[in-house]
PDB file of N, CA and C in Angstrom:
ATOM      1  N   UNK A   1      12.577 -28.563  39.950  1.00  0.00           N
ATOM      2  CA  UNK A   1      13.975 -28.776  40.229  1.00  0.00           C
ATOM      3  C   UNK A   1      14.246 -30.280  40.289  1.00  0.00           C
ATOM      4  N   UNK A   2      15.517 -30.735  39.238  1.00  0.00           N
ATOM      5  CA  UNK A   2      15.739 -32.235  39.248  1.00  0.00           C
ATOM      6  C   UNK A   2      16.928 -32.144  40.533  1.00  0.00           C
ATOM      7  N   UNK A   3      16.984 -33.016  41.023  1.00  0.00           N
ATOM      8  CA  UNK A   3      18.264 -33.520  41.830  1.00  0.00           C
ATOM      9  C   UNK A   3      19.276 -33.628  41.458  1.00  0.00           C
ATOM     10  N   UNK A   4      20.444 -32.521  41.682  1.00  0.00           N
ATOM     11  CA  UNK A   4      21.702 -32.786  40.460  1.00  0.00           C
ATOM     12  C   UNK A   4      22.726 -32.950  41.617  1.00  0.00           C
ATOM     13  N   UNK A   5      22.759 -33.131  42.973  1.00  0.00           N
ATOM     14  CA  UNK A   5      23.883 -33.466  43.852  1.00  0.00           C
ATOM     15  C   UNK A   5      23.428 -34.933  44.609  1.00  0.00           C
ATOM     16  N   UNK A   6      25.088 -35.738  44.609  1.00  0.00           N
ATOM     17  CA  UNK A   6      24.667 -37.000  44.683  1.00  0.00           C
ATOM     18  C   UNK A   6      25.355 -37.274  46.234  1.00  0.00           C
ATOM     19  N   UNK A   7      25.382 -38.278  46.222  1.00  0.00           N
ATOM     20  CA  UNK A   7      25.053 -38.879  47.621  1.00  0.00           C
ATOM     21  C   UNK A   7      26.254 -38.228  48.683  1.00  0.00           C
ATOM     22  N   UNK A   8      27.675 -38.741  48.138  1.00  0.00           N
ATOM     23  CA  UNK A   8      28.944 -38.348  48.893  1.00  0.00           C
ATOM     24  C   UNK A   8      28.695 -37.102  48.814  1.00  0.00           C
ATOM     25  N   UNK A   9      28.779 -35.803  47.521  1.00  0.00           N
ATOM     26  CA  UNK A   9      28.320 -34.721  47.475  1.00  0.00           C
ATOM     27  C   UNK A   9      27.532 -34.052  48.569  1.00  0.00           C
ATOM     28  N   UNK A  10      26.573 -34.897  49.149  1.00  0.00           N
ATOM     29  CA  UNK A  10      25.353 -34.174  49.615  1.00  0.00           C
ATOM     30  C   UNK A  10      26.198 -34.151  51.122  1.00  0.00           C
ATOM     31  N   UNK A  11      26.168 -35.247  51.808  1.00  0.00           N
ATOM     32  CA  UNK A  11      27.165 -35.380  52.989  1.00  0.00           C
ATOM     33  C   UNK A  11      28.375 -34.007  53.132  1.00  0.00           C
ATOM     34  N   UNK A  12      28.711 -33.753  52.019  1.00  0.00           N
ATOM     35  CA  UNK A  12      29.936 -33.137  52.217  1.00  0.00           C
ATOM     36  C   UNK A  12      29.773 -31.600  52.666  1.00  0.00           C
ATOM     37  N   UNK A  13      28.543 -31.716  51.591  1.00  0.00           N
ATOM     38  CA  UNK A  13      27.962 -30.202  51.381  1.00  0.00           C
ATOM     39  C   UNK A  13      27.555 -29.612  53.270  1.00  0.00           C
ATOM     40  N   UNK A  14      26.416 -30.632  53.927  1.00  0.00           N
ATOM     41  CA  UNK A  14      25.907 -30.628  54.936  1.00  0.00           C
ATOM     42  C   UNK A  14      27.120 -30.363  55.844  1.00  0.00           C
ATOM     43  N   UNK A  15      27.746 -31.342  56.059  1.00  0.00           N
ATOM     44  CA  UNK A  15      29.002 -31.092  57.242  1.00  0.00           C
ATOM     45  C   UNK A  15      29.589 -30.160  57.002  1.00  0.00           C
ATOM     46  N   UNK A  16      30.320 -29.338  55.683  1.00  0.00           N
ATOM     47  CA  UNK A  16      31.122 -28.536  55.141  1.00  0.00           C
ATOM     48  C   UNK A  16      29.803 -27.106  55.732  1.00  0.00           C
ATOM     49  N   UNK A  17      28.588 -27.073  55.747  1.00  0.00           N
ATOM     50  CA  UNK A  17      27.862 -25.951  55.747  1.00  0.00           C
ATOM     51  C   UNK A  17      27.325 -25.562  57.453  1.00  0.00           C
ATOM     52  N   UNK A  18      27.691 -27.112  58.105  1.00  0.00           N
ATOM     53  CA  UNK A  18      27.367 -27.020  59.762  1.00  0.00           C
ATOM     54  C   UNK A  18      28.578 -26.832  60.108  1.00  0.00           C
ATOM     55  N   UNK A  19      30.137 -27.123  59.780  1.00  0.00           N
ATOM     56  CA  UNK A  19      31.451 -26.453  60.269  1.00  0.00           C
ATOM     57  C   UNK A  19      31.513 -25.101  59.825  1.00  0.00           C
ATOM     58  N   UNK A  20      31.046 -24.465  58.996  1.00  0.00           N
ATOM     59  CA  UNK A  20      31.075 -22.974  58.604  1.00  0.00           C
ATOM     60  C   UNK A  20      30.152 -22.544  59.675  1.00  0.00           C
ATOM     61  N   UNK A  21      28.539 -22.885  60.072  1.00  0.00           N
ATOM     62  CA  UNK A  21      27.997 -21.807  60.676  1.00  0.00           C
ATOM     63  C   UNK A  21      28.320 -22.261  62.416  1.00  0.00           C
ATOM     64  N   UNK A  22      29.448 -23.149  62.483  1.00  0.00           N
ATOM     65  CA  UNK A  22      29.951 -23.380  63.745  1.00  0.00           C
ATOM     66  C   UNK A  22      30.648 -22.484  64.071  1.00  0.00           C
ATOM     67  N   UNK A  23      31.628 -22.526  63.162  1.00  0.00           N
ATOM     68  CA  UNK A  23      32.695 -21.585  63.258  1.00  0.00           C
ATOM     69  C   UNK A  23      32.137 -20.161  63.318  1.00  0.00           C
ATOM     70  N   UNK A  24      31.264 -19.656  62.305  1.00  0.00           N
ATOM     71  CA  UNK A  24      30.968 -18.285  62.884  1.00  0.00           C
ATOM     72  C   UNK A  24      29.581 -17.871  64.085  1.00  0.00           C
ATOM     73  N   UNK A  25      29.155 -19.342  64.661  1.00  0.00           N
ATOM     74  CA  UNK A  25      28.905 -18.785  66.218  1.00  0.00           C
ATOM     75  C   UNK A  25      29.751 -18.552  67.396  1.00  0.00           C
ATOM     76  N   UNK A  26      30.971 -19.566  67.167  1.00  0.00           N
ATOM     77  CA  UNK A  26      32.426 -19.291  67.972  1.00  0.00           C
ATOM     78  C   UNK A  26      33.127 -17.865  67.509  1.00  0.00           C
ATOM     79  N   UNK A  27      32.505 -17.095  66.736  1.00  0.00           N
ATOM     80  CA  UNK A  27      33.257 -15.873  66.727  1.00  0.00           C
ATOM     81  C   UNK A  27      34.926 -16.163  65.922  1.00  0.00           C
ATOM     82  N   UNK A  28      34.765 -17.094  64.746  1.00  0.00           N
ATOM     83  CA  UNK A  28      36.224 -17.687  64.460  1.00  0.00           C
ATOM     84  C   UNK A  28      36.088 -16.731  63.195  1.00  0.00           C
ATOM     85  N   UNK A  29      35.158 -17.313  62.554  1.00  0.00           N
ATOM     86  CA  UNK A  29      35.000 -16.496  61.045  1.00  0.00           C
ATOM     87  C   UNK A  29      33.730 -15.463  61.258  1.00  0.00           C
ATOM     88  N   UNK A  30      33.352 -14.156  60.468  1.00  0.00           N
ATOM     89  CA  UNK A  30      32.691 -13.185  60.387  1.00  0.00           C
ATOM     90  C   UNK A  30      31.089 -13.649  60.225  1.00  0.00           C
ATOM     91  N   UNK A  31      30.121 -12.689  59.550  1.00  0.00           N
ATOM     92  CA  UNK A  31      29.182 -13.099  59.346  1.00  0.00           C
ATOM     93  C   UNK A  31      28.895 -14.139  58.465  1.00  0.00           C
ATOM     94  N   UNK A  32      29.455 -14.145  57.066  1.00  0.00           N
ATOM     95  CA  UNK A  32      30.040 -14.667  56.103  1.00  0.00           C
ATOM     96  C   UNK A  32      29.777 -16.144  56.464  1.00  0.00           C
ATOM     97  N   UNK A  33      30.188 -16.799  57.469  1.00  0.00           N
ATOM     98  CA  UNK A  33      30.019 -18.152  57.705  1.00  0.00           C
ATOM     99  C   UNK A  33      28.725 -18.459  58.256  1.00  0.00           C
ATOM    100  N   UNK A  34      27.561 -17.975  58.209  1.00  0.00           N
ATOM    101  CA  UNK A  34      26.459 -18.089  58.281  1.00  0.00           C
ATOM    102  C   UNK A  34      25.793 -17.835  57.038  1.00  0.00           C
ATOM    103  N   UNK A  35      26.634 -17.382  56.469  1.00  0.00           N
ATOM    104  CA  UNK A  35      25.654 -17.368  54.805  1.00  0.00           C
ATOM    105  C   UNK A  35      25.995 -18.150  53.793  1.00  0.00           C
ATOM    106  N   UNK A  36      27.325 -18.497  53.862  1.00  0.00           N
ATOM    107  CA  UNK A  36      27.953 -19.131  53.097  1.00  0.00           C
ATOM    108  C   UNK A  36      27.402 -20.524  53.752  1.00  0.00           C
ATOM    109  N   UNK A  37      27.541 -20.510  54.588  1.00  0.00           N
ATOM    110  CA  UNK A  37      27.152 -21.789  55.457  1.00  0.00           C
ATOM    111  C   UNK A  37      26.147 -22.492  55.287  1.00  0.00           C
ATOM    112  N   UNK A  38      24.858 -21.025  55.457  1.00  0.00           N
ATOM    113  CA  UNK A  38      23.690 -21.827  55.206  1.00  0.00           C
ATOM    114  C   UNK A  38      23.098 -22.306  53.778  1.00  0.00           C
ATOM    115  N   UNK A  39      23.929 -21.471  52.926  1.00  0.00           N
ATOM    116  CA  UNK A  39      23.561 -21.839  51.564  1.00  0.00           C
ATOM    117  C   UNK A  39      23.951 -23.410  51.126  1.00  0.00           C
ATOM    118  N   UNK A  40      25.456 -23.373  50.830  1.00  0.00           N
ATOM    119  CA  UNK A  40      26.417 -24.937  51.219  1.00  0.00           C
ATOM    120  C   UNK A  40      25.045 -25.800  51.641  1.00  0.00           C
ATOM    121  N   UNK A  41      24.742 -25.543  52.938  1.00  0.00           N
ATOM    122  CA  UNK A  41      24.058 -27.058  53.857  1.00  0.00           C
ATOM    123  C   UNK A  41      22.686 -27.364  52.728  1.00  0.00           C
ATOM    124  N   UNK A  42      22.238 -26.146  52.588  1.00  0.00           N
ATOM    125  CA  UNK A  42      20.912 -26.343  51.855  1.00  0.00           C
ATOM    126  C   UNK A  42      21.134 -26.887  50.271  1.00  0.00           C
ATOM    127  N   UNK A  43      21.721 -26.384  49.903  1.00  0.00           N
ATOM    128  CA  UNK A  43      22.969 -27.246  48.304  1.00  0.00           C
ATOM    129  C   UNK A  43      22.262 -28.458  49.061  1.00  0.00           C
ATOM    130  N   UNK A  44      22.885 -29.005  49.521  1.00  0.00           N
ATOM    131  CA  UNK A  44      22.733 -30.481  50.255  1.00  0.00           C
ATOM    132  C   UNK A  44      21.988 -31.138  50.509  1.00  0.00           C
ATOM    133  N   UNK A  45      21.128 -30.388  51.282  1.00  0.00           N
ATOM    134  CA  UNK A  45      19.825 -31.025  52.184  1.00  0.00           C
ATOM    135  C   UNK A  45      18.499 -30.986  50.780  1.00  0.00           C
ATOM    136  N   UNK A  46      18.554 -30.168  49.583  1.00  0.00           N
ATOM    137  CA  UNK A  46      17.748 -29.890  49.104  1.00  0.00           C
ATOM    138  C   UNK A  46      18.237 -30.824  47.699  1.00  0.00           C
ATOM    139  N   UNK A  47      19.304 -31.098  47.465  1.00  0.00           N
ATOM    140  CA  UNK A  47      19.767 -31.974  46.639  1.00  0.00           C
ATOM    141  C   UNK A  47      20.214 -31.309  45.392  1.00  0.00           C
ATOM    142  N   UNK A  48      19.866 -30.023  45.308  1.00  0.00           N
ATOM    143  CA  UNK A  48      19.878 -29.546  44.118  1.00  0.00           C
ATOM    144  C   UNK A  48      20.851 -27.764  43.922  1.00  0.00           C
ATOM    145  N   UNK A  49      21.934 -28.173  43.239  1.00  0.00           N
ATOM    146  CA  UNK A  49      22.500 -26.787  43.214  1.00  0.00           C
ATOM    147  C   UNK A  49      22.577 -26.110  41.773  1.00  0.00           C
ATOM    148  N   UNK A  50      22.425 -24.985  42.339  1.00  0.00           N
ATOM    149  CA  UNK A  50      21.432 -23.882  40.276  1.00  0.00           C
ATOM    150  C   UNK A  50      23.258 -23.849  39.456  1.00  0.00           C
ATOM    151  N   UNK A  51      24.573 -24.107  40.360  1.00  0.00           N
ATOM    152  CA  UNK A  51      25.984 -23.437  39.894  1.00  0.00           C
ATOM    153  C   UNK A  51      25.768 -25.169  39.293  1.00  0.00           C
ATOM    154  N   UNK A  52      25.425 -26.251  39.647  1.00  0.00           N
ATOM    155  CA  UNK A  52      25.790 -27.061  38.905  1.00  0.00           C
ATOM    156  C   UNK A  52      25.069 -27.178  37.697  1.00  0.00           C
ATOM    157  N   UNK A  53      23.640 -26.607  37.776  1.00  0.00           N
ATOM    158  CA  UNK A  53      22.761 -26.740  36.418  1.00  0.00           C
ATOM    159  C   UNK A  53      23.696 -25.746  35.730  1.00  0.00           C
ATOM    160  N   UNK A  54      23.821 -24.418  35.867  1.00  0.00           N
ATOM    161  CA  UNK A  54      24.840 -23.481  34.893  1.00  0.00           C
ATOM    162  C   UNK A  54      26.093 -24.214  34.085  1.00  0.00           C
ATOM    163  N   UNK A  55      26.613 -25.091  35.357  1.00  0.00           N
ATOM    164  CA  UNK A  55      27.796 -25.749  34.266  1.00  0.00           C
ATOM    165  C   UNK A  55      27.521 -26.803  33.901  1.00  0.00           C
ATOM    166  N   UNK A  56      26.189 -27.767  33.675  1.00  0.00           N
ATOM    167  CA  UNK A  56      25.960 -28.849  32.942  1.00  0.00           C
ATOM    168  C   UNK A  56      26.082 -29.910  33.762  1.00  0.00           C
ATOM    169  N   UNK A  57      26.437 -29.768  35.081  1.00  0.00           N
ATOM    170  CA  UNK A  57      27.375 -31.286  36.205  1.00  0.00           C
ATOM    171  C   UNK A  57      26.092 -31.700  37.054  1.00  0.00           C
ATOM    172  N   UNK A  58      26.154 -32.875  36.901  1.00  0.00           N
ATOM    173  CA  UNK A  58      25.198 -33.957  37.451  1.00  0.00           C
ATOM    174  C   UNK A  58      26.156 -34.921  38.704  1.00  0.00           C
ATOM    175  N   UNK A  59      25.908 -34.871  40.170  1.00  0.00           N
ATOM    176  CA  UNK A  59      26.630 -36.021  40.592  1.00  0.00           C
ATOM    177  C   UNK A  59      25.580 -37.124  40.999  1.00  0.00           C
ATOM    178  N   UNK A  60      24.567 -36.656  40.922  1.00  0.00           N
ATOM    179  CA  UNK A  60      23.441 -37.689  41.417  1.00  0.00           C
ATOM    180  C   UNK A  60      22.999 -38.557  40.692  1.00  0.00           C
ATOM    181  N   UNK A  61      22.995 -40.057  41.086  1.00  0.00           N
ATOM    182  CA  UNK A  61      22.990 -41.702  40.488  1.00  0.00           C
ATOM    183  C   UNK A  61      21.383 -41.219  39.534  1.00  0.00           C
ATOM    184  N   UNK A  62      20.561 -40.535  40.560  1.00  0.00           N
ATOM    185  CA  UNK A  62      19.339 -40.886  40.080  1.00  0.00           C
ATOM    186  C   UNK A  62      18.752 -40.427  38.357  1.00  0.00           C
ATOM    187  N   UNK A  63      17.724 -41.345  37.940  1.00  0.00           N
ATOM    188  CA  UNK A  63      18.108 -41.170  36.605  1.00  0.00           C
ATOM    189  C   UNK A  63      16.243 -40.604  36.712  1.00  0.00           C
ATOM    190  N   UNK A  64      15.879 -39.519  35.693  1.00  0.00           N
ATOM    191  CA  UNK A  64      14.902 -39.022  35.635  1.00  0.00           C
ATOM    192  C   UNK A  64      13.627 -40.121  34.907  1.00  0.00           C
ATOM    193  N   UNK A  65      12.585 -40.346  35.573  1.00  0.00           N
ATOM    194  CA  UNK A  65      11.713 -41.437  34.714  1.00  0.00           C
ATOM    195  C   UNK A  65      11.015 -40.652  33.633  1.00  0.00           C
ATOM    196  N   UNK A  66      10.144 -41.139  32.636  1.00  0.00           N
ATOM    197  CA  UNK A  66       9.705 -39.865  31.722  1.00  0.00           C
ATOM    198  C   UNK A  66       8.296 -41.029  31.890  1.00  0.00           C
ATOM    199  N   UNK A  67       7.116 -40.127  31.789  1.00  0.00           N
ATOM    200  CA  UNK A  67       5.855 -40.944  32.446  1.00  0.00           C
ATOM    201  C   UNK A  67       5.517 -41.054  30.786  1.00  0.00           C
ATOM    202  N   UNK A  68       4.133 -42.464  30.431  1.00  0.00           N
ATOM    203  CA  UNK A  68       4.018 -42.418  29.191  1.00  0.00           C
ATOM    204  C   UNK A  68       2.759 -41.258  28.948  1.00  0.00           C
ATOM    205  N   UNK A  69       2.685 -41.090  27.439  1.00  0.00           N
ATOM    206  CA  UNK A  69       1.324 -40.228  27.490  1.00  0.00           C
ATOM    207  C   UNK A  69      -0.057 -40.827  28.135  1.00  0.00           C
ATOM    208  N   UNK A  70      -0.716 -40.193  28.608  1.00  0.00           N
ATOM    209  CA  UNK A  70      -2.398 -41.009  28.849  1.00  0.00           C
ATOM    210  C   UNK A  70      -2.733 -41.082  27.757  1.00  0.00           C
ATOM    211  N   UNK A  71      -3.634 -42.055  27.544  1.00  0.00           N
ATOM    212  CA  UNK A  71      -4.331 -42.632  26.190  1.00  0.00           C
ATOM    213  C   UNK A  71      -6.430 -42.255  26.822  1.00  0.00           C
TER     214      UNK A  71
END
């Protein structure tokens, strides 16, 4: 797995995925905000989301190195 979520992205993802499973320990939103939640944070924390490889979208600066052959 390459890193395809970038920096602001990643922040957003995290806070956006700890206000969801906030909200559904306060009994605000259903179960739903613990799954949705925990998925979101991990998007984030893990850097890498499979919906952005499906649609081709890269937000992350980092650029892949390619090693040379061994000789």
């Amino acid at each position: 797995m390459t890193a395809n979520v970038g920096g602001i992205d990643r922040v957003l993802r995290i806070v956006a995925g700890l206000v969801l499973m906030a909200l559904a320990a306060a009994n605000v939103v259903g179960l739903w905000g613990y799954i949705v939640g925990g998925i979101v944070m991990a998007t984030g924390v893990f850097r890498f989301c499979g919906a952005y490889t499906l649609l081709g979208l890269n937000t992350c600066p980092l650029k892949v190195v390619e090693e040379e052959p061994a000789m």
